[in-house]
PDB file of N, CA and C in Angstrom:
ATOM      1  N   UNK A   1     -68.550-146.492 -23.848  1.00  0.00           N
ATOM      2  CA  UNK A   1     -69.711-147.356 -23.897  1.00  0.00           C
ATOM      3  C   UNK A   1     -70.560-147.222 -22.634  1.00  0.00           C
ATOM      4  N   UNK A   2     -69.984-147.349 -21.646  1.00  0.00           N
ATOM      5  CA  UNK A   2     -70.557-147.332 -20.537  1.00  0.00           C
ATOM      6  C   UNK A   2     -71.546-145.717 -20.365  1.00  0.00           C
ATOM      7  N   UNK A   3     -70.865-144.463 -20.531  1.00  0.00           N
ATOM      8  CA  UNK A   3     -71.979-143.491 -20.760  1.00  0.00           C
ATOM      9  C   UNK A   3     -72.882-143.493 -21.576  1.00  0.00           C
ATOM     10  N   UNK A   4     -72.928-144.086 -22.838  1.00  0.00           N
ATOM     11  CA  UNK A   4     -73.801-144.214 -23.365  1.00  0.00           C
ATOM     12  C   UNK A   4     -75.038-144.899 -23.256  1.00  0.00           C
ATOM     13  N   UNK A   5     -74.666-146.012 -22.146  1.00  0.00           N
ATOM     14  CA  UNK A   5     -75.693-147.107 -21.384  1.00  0.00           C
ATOM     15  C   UNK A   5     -76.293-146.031 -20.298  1.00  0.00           C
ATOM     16  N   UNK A   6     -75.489-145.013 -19.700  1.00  0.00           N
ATOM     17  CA  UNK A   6     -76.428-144.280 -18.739  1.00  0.00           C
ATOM     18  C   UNK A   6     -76.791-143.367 -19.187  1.00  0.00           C
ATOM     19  N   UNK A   7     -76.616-143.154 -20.313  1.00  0.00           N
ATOM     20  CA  UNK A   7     -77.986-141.716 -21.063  1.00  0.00           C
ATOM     21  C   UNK A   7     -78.990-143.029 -21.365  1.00  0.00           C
ATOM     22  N   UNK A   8     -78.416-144.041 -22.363  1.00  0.00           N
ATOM     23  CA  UNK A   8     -80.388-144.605 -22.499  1.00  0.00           C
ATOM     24  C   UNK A   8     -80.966-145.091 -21.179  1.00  0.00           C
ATOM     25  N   UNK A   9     -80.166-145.286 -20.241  1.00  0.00           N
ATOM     26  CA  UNK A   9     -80.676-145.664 -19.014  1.00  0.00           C
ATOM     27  C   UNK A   9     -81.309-144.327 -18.400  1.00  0.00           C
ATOM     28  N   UNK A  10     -81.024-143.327 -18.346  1.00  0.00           N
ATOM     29  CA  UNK A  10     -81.515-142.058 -17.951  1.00  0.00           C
ATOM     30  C   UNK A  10     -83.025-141.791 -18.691  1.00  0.00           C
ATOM     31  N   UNK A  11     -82.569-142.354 -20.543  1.00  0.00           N
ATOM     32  CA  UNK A  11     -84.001-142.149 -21.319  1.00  0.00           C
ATOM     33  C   UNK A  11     -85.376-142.685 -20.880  1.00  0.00           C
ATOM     34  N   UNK A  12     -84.650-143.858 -20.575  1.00  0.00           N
ATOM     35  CA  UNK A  12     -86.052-145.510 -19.949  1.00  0.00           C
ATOM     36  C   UNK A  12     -86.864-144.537 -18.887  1.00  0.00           C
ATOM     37  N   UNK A  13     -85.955-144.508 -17.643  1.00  0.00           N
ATOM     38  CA  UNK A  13     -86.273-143.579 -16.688  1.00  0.00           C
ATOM     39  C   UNK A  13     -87.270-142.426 -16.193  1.00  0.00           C
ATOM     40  N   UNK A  14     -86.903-141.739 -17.913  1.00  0.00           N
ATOM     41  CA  UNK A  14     -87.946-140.399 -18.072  1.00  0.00           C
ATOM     42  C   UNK A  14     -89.282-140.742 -17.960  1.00  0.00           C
ATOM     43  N   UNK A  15     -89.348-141.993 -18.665  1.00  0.00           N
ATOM     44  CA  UNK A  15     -91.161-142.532 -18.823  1.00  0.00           C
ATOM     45  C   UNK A  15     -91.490-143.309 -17.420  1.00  0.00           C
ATOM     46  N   UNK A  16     -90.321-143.487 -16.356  1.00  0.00           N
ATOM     47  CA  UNK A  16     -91.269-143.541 -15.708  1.00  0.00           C
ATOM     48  C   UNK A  16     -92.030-142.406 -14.511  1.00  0.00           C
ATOM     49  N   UNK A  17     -91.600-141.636 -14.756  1.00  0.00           N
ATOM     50  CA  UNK A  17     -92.006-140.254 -13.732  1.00  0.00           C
ATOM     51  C   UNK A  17     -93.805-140.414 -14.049  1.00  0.00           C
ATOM     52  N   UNK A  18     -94.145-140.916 -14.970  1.00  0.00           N
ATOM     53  CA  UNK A  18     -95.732-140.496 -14.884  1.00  0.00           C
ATOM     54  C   UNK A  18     -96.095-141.936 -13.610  1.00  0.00           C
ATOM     55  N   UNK A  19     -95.637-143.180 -13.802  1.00  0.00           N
ATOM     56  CA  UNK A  19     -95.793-144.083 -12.685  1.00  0.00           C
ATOM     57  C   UNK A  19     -95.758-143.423 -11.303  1.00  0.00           C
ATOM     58  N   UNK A  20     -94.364-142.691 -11.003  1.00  0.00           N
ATOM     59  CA  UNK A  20     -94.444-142.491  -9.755  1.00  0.00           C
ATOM     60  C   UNK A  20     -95.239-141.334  -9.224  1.00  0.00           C
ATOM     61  N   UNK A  21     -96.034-140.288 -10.364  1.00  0.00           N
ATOM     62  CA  UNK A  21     -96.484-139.146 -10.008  1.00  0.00           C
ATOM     63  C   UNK A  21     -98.010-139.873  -9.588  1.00  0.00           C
ATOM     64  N   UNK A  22     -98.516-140.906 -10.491  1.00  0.00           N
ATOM     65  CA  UNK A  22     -99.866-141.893  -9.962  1.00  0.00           C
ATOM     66  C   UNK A  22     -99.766-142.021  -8.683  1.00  0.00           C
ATOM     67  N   UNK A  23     -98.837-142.971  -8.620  1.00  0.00           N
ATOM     68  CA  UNK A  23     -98.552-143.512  -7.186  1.00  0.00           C
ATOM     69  C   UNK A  23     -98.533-142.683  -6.014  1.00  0.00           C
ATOM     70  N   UNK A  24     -98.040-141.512  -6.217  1.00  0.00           N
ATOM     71  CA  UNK A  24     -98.031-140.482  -4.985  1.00  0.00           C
ATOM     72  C   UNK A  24     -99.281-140.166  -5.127  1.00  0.00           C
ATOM     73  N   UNK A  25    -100.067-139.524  -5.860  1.00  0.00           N
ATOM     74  CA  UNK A  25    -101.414-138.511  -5.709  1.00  0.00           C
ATOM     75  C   UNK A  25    -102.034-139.643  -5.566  1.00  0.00           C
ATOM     76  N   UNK A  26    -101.866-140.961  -5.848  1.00  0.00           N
ATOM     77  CA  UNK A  26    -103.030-142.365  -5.082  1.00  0.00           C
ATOM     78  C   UNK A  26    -103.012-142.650  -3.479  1.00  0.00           C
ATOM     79  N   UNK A  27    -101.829-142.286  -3.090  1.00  0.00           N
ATOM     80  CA  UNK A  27    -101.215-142.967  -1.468  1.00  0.00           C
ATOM     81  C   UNK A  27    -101.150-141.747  -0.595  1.00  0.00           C
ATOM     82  N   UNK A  28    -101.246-140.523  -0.936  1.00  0.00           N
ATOM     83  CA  UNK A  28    -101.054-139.486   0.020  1.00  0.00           C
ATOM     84  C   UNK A  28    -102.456-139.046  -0.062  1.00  0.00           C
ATOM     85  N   UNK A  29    -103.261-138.304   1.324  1.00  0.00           N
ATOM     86  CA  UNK A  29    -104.418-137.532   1.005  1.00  0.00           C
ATOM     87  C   UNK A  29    -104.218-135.967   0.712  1.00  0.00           C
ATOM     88  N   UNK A  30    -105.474-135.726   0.174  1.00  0.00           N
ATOM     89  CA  UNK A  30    -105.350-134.622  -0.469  1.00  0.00           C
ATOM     90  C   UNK A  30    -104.762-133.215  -0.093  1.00  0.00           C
ATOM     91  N   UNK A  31    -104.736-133.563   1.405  1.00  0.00           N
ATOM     92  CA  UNK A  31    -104.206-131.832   2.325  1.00  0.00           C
ATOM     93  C   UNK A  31    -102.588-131.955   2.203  1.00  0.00           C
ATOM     94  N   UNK A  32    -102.118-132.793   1.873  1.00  0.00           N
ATOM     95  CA  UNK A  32    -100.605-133.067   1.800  1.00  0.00           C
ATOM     96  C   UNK A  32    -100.125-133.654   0.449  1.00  0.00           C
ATOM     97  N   UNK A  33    -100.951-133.885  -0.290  1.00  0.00           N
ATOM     98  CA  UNK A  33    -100.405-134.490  -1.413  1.00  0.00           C
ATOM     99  C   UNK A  33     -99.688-133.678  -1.984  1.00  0.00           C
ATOM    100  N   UNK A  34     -99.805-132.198  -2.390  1.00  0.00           N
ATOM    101  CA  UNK A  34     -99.332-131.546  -3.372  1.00  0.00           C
ATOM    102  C   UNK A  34     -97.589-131.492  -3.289  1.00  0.00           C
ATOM    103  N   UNK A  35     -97.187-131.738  -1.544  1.00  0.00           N
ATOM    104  CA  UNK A  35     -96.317-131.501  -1.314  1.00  0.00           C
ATOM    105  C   UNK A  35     -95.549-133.034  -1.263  1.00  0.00           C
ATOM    106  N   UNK A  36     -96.024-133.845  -1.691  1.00  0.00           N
ATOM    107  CA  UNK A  36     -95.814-134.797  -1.582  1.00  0.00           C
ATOM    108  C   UNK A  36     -95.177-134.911  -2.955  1.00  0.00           C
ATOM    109  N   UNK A  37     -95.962-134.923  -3.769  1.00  0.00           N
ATOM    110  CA  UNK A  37     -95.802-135.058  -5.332  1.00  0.00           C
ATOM    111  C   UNK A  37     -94.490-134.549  -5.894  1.00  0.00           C
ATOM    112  N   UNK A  38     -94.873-132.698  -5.009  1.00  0.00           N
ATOM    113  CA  UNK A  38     -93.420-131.818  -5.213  1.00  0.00           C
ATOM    114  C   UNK A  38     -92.365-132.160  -4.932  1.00  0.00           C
ATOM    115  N   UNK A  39     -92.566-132.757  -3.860  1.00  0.00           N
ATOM    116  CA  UNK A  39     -90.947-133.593  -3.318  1.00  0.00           C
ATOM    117  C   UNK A  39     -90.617-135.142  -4.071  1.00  0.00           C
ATOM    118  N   UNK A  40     -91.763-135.346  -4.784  1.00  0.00           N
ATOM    119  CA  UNK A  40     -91.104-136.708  -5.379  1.00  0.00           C
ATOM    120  C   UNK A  40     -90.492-136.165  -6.981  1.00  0.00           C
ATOM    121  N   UNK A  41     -91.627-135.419  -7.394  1.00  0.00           N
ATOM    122  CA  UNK A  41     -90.597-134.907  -8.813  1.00  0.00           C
ATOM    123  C   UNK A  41     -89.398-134.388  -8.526  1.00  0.00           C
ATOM    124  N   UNK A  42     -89.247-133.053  -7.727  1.00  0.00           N
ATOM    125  CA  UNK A  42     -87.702-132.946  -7.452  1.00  0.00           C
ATOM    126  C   UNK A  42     -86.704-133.445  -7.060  1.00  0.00           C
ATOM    127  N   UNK A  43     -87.268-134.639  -6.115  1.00  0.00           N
ATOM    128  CA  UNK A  43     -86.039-135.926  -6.026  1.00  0.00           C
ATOM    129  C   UNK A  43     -85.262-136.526  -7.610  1.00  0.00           C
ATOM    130  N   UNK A  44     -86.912-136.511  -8.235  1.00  0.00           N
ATOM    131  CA  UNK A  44     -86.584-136.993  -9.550  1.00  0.00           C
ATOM    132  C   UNK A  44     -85.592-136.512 -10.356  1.00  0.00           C
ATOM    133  N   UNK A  45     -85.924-135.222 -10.809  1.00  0.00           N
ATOM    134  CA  UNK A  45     -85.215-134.411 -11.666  1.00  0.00           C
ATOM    135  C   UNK A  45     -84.229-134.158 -11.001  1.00  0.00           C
ATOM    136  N   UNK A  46     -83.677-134.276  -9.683  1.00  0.00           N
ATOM    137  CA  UNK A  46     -82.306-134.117  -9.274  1.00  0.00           C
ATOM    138  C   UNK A  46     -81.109-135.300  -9.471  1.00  0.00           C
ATOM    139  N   UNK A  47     -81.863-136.093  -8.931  1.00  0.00           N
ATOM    140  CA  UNK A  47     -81.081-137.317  -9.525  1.00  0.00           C
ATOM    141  C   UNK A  47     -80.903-137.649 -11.342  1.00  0.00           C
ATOM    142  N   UNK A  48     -82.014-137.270 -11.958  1.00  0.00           N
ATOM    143  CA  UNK A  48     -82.002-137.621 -13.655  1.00  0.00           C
ATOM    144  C   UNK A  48     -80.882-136.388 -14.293  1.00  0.00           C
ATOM    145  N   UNK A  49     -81.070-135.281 -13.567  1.00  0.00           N
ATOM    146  CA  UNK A  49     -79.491-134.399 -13.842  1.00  0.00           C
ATOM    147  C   UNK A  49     -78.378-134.618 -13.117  1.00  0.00           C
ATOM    148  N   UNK A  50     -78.588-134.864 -12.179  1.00  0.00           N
ATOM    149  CA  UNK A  50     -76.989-135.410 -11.579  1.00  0.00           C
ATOM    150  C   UNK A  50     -76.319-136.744 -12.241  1.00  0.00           C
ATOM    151  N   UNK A  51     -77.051-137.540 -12.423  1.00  0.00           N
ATOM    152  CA  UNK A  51     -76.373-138.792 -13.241  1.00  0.00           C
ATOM    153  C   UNK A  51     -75.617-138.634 -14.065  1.00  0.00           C
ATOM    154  N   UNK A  52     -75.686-137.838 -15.296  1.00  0.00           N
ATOM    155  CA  UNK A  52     -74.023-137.970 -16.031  1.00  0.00           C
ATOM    156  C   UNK A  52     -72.631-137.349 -15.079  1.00  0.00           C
ATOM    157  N   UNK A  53     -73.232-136.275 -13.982  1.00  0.00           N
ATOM    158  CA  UNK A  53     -71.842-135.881 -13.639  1.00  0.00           C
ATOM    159  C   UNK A  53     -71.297-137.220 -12.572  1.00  0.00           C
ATOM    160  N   UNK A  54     -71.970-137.822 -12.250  1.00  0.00           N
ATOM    161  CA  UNK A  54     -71.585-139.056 -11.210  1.00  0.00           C
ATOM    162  C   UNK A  54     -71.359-139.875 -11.924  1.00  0.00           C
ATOM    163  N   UNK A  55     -71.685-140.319 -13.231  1.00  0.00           N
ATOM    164  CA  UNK A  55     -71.097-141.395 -13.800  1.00  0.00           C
ATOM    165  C   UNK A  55     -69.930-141.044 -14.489  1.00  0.00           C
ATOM    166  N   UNK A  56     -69.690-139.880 -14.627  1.00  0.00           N
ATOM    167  CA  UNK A  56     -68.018-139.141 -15.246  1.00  0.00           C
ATOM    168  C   UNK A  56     -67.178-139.667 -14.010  1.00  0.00           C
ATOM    169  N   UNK A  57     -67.374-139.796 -12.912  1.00  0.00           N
ATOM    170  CA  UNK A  57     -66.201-139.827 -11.752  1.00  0.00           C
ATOM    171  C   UNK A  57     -66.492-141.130 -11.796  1.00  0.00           C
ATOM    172  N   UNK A  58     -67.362-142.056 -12.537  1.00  0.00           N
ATOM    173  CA  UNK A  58     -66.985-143.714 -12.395  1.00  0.00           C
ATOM    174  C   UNK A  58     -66.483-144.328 -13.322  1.00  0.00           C
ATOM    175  N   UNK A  59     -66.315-143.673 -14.264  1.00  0.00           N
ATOM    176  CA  UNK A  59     -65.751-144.060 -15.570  1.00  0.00           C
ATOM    177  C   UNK A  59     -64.319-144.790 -15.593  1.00  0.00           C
ATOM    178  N   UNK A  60     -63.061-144.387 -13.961  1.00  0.00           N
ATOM    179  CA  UNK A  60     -62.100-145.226 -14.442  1.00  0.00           C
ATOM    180  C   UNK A  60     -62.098-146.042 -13.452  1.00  0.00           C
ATOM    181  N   UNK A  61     -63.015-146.441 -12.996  1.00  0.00           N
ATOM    182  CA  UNK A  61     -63.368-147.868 -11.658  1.00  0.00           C
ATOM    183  C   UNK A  61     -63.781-149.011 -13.005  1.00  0.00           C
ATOM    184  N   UNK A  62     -63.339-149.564 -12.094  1.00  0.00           N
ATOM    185  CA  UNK A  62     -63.862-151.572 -12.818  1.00  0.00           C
ATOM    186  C   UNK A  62     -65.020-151.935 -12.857  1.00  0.00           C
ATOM    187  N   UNK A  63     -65.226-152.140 -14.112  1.00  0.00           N
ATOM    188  CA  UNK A  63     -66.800-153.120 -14.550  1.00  0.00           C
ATOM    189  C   UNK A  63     -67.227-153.703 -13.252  1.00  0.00           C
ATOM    190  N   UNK A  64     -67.198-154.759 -12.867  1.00  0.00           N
ATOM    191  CA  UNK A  64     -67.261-155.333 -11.677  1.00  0.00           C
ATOM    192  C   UNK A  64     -68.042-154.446 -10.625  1.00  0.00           C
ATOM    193  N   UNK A  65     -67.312-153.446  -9.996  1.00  0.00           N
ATOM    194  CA  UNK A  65     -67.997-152.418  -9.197  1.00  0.00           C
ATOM    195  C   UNK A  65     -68.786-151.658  -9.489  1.00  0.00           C
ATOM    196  N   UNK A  66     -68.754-151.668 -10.798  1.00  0.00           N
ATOM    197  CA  UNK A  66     -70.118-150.497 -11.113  1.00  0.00           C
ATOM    198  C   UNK A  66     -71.493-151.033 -11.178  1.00  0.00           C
ATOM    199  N   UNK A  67     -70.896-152.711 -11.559  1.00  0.00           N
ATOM    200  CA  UNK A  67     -72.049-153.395 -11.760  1.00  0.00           C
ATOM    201  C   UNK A  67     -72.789-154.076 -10.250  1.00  0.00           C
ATOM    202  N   UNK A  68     -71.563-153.978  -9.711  1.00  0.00           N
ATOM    203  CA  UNK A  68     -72.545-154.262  -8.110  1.00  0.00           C
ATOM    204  C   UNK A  68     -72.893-153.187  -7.430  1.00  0.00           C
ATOM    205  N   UNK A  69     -72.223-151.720  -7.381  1.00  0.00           N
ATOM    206  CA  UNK A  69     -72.791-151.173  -7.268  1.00  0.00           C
ATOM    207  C   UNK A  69     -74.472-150.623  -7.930  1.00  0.00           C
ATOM    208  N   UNK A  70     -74.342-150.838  -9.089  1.00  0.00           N
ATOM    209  CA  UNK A  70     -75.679-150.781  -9.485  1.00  0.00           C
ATOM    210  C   UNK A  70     -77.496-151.931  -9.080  1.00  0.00           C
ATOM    211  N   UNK A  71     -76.463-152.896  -8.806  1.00  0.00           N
ATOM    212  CA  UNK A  71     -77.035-154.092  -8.064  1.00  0.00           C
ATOM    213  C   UNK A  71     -77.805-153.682  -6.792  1.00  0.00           C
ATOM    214  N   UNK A  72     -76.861-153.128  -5.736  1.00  0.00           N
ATOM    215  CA  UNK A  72     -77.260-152.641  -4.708  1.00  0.00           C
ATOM    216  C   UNK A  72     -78.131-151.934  -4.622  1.00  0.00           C
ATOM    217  N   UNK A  73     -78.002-150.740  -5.504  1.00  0.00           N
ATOM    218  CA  UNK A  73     -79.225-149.623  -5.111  1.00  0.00           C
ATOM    219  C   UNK A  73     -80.537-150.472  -5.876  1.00  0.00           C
ATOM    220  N   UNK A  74     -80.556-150.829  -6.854  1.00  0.00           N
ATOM    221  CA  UNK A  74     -81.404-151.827  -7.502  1.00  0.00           C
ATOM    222  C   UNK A  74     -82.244-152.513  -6.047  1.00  0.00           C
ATOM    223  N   UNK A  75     -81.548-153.057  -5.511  1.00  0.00           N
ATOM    224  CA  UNK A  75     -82.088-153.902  -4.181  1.00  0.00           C
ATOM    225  C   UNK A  75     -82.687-153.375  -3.568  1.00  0.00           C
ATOM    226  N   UNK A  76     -81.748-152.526  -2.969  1.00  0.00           N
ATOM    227  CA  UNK A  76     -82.645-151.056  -2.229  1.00  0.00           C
ATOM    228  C   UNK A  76     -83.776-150.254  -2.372  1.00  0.00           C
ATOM    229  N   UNK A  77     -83.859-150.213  -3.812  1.00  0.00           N
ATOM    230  CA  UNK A  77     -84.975-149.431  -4.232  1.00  0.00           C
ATOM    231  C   UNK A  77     -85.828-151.020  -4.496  1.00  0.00           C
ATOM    232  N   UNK A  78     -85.588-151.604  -4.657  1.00  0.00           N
ATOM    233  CA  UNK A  78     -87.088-152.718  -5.025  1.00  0.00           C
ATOM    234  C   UNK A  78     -87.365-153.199  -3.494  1.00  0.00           C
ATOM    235  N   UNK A  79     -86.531-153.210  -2.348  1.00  0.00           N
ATOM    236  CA  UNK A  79     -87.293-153.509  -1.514  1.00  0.00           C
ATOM    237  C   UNK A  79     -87.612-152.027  -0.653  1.00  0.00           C
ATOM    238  N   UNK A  80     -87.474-151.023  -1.030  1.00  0.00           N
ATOM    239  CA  UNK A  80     -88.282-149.631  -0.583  1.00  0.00           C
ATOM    240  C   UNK A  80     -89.635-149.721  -1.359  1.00  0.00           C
ATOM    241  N   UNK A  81     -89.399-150.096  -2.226  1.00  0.00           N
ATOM    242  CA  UNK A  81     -90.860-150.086  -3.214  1.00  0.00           C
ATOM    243  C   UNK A  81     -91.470-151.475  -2.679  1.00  0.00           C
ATOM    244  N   UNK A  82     -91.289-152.294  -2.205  1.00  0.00           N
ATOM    245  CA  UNK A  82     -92.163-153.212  -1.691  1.00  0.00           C
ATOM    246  C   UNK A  82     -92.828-152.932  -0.264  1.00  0.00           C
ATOM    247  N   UNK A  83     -92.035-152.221   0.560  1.00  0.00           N
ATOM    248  CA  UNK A  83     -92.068-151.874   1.694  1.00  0.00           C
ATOM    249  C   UNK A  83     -92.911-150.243   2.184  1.00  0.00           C
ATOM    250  N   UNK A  84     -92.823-149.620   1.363  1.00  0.00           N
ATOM    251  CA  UNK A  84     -93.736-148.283   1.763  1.00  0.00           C
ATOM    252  C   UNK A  84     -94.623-148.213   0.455  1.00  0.00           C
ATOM    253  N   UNK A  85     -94.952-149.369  -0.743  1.00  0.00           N
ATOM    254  CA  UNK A  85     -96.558-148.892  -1.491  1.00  0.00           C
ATOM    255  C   UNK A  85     -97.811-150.374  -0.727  1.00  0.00           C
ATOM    256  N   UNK A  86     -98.966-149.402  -1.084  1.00  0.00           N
ATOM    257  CA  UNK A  86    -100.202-150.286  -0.475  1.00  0.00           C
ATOM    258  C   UNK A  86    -100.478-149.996  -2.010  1.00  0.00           C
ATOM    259  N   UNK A  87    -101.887-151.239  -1.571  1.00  0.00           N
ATOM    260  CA  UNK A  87    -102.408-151.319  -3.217  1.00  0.00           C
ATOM    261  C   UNK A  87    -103.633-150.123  -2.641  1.00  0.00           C
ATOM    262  N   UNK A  88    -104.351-149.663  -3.984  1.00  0.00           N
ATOM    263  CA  UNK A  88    -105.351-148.909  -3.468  1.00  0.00           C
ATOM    264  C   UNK A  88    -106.668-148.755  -4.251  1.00  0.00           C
ATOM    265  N   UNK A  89    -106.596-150.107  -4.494  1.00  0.00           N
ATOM    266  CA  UNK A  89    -107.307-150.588  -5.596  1.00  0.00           C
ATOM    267  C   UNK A  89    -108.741-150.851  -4.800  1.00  0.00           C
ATOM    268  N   UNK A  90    -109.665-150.107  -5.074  1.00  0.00           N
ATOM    269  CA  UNK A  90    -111.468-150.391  -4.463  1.00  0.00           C
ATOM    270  C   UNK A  90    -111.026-149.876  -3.095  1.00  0.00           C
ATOM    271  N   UNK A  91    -110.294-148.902  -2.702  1.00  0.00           N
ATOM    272  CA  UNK A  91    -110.387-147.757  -2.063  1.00  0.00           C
ATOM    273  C   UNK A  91    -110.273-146.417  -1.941  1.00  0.00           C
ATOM    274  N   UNK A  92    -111.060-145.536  -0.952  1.00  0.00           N
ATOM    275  CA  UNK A  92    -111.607-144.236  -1.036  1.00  0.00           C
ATOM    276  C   UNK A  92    -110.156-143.741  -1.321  1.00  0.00           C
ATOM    277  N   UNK A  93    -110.080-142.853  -2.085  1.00  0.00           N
ATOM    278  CA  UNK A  93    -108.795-141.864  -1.532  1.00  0.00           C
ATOM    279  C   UNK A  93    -109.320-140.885  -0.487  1.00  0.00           C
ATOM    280  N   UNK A  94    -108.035-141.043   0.679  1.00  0.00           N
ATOM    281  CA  UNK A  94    -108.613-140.046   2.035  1.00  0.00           C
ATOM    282  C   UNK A  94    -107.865-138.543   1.633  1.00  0.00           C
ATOM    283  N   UNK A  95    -108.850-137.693   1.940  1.00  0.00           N
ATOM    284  CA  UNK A  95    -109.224-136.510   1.837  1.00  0.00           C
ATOM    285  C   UNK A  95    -108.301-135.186   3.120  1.00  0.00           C
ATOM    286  N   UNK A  96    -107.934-136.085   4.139  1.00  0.00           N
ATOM    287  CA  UNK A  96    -107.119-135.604   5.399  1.00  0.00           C
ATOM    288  C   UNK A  96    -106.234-137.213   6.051  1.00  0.00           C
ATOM    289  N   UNK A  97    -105.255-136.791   6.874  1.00  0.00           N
ATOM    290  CA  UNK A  97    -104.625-137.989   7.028  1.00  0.00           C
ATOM    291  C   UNK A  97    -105.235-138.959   8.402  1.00  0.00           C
ATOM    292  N   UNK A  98    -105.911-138.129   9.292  1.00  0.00           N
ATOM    293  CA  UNK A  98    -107.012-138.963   9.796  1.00  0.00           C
ATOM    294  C   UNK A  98    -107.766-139.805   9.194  1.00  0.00           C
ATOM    295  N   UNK A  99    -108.542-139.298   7.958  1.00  0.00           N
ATOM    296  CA  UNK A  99    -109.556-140.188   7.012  1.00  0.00           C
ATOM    297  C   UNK A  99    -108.580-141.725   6.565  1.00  0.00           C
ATOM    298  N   UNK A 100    -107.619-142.031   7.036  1.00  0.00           N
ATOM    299  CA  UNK A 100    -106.920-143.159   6.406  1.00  0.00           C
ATOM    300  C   UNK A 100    -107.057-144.426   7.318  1.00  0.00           C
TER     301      UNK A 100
END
């Protein structure tokens, strides 16, 4: 049961790569973005293929821990995402990282 919760959890996931590909080409300027972008999809797709082999080695740990472990990074990532996005809403996108 539990792998089967992290393939549809892997599925949800897929849709959001177009969110975070916005978000980068909105917040980086243009002389660095490309590499920016590149390094956020391949974070992506590394982690969205590594997940079944990491959840095979959690399979005989306790409910309990998987679920706080999942808690944690949850935390982690919502307060990374609170902490390094600006809104950029009725502003220029800068063109060089001086222009910011």
């Amino acid at each position: 049961m539990l792998t089967s919760f992290i393939f549809c959890a892997r599925t949800l996931l897929l849709g959001q790569i177009d969110m975070l590909l916005l978000m980068t080409s909105e917040t980086f300027p243009t002389t660095v973005r490309g590499t920016a972008v590149g390094v956020q999809a391949s974070t992506f797709y590394l982690g969205f293929f590594l997940t079944p082999y990491i959840s095979a080695g959690f399979l005989n740990l306790e409910l309990e821990f998987l679920a706080g472990f999942c808690c944690v990074i949850s935390l982690i990532a919502a307060i990374a995402s609170a902490l390094l996005t600006w809104e950029t809403r009725c502003l220029e996108l800068a063109d060089t990282p001086a222009d910011r």
